[in-house]
C-alpha atoms as a PDB file:
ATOM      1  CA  UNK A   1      -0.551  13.681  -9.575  1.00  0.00           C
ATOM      2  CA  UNK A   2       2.346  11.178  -8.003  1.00  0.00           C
ATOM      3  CA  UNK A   3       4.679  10.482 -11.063  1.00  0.00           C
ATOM      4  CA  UNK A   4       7.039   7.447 -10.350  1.00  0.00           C
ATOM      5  CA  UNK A   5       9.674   5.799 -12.988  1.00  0.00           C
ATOM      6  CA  UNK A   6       8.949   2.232 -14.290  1.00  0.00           C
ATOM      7  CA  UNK A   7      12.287   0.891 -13.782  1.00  0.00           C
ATOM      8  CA  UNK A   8      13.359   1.444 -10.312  1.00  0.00           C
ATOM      9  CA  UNK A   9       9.776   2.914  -9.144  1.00  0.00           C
ATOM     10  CA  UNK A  10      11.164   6.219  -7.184  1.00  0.00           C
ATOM     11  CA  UNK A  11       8.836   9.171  -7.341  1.00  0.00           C
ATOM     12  CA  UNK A  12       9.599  12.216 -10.013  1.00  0.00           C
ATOM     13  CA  UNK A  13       8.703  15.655 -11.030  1.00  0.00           C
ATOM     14  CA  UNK A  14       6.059  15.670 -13.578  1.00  0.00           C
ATOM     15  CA  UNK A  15       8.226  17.699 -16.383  1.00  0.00           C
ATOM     16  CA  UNK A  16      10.725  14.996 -15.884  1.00  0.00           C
ATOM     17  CA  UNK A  17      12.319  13.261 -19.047  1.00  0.00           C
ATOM     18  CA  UNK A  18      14.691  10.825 -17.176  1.00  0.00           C
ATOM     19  CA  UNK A  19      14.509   9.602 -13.945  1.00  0.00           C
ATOM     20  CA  UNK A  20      17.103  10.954 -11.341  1.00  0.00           C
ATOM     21  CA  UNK A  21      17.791   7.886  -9.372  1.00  0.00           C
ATOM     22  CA  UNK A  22      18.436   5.253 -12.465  1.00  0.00           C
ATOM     23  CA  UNK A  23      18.294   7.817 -15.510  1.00  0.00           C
ATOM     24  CA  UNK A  24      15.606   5.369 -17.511  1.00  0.00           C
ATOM     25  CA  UNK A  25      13.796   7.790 -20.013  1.00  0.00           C
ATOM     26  CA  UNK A  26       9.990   8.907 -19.403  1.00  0.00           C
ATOM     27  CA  UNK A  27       7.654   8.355 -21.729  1.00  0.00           C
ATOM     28  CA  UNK A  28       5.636  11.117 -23.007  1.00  0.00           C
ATOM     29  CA  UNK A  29       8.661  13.318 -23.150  1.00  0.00           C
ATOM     30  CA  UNK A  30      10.404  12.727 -26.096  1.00  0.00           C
ATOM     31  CA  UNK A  31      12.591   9.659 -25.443  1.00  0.00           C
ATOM     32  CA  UNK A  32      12.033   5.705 -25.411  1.00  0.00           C
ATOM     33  CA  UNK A  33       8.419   4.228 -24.800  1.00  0.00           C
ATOM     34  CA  UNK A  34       9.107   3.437 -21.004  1.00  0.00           C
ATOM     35  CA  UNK A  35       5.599   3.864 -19.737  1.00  0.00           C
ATOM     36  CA  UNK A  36       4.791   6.130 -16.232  1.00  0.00           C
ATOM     37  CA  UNK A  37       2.503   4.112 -13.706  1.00  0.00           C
ATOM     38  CA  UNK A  38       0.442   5.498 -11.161  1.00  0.00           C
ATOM     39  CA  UNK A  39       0.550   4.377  -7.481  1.00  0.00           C
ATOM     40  CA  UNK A  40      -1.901   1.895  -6.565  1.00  0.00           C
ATOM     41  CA  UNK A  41      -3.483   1.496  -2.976  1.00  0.00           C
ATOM     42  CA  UNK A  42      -0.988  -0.558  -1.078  1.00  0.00           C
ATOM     43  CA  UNK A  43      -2.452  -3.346   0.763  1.00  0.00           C
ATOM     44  CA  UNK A  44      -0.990  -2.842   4.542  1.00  0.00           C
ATOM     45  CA  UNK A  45      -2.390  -2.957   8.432  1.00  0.00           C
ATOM     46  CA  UNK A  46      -2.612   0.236   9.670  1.00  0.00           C
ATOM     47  CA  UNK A  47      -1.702   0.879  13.458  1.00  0.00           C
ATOM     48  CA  UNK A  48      -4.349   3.580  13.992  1.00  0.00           C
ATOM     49  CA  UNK A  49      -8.117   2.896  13.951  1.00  0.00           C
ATOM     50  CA  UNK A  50      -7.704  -1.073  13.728  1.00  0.00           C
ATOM     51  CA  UNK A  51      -9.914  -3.722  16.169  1.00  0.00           C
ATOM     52  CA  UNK A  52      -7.799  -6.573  16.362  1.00  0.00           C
ATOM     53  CA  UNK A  53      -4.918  -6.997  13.093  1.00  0.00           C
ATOM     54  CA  UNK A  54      -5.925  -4.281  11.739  1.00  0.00           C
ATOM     55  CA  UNK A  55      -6.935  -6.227   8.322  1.00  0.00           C
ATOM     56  CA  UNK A  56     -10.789  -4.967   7.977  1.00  0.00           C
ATOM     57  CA  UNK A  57      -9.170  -1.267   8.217  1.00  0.00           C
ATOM     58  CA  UNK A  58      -6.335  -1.997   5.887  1.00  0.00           C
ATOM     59  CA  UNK A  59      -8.807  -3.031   3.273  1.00  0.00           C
ATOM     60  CA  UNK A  60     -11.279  -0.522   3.780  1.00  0.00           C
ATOM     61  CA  UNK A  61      -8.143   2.197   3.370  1.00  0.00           C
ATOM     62  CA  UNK A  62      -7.053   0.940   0.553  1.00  0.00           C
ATOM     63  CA  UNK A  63     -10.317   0.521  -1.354  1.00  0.00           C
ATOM     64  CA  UNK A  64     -12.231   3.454   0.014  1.00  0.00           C
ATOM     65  CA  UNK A  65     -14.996   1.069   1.873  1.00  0.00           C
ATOM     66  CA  UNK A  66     -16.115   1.947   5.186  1.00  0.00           C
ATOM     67  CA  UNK A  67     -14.745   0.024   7.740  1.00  0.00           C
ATOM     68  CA  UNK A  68     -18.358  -0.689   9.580  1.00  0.00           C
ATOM     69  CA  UNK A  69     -19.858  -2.579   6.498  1.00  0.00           C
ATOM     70  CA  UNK A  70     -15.992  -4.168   6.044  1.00  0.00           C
ATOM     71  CA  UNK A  71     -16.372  -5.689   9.451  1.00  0.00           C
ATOM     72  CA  UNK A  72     -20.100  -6.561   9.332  1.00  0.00           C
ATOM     73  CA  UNK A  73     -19.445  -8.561   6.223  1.00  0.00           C
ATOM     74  CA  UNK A  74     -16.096 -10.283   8.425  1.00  0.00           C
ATOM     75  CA  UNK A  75     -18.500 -11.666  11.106  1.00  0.00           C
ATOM     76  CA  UNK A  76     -21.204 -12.521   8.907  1.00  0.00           C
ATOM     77  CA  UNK A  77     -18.709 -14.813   6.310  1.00  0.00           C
ATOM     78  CA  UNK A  78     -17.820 -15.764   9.836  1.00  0.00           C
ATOM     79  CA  UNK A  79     -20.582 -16.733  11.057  1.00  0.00           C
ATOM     80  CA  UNK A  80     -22.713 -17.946   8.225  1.00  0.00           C
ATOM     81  CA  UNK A  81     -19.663 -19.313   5.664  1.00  0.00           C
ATOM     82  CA  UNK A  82     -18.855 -21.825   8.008  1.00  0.00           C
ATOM     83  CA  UNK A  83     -15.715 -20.332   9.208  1.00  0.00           C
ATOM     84  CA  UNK A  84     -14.099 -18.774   5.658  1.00  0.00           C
ATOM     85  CA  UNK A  85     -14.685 -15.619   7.467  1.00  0.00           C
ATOM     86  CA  UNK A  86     -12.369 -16.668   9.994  1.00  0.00           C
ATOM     87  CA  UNK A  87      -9.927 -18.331   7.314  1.00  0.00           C
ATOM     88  CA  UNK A  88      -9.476 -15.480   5.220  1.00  0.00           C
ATOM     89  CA  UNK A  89      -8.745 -12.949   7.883  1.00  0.00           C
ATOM     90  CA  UNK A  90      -6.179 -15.182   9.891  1.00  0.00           C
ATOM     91  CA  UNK A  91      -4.693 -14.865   5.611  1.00  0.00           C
ATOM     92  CA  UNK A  92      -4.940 -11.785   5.176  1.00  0.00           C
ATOM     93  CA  UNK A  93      -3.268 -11.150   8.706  1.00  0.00           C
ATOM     94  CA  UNK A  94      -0.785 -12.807   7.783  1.00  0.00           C
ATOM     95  CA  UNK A  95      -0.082 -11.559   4.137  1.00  0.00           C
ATOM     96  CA  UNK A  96      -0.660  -8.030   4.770  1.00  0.00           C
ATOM     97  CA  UNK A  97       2.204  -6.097   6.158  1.00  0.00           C
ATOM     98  CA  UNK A  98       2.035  -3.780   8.992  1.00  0.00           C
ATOM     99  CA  UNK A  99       2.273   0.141   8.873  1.00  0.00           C
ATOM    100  CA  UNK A 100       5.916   1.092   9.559  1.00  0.00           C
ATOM    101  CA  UNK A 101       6.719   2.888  12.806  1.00  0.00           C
ATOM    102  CA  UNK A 102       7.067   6.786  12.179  1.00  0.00           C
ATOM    103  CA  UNK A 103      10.355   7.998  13.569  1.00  0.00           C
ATOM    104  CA  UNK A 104      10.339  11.601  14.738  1.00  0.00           C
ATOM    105  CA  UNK A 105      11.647  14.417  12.665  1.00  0.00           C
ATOM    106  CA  UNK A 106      15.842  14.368  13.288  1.00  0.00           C
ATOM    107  CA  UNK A 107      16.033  10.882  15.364  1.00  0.00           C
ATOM    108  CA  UNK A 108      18.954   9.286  12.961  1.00  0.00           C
ATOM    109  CA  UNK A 109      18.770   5.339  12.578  1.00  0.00           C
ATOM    110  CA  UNK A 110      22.474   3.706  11.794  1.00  0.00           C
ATOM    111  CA  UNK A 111      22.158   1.972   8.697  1.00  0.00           C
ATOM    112  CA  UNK A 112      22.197  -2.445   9.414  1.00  0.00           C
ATOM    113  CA  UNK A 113      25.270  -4.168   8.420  1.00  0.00           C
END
């Protein structure tokens, strides 16, 4: 399982006592009561398998939903909840952000300044 430090949130070895990036101490290993947190399922629009925005994929990637019955219930709040359907997507589109664009292995991207 993922391991990743409360303070600064960068992932760590599980026999870690201190993180390497900000050196906060881990709990469970002896020092300070800093707790450990698991990674939850991030909320983003994926650029693979999506209709429109990809919002009805996002959600039903990061709850575990199938994305048929996700969009079934999108057009029939559409339809039938006089337009919230259409409301809450047009939200979520725009709340959501999109998956980042994977770079191929050794392309090198200058640092913005």
């Amino acid at each position: 399982m993922a391991v990743f430090c409360s303070s600064c949130g960068n992932s760590m070895n599980d026999q870690a006592r201190f993180c390497s990036a900000c050196g906060a101490p881990i709990a469970g290993a002896g020092v300070g009561p800093t707790p450990i947190f698991t990674p939850a399922a991030r909320l983003i629009r994926p650029r693979a398998g999506r209709q429109i925005a990809g919002v009805c994929q996002g959600l039903s990637n990061a709850y575990g939903w199938d994305v048929t019955w996700v969009r079934v219930i999108t057009v029939l709040v559409s339809i039938f909840g006089g337009g919230a359907g259409v409301v809450a997507y047009v939200v979520f589109w725009v709340v959501m952000p999109e998956e980042p664009l994977a770079l191929p292995s050794g392309t090198y991207v200058p640092p913005a300044s």
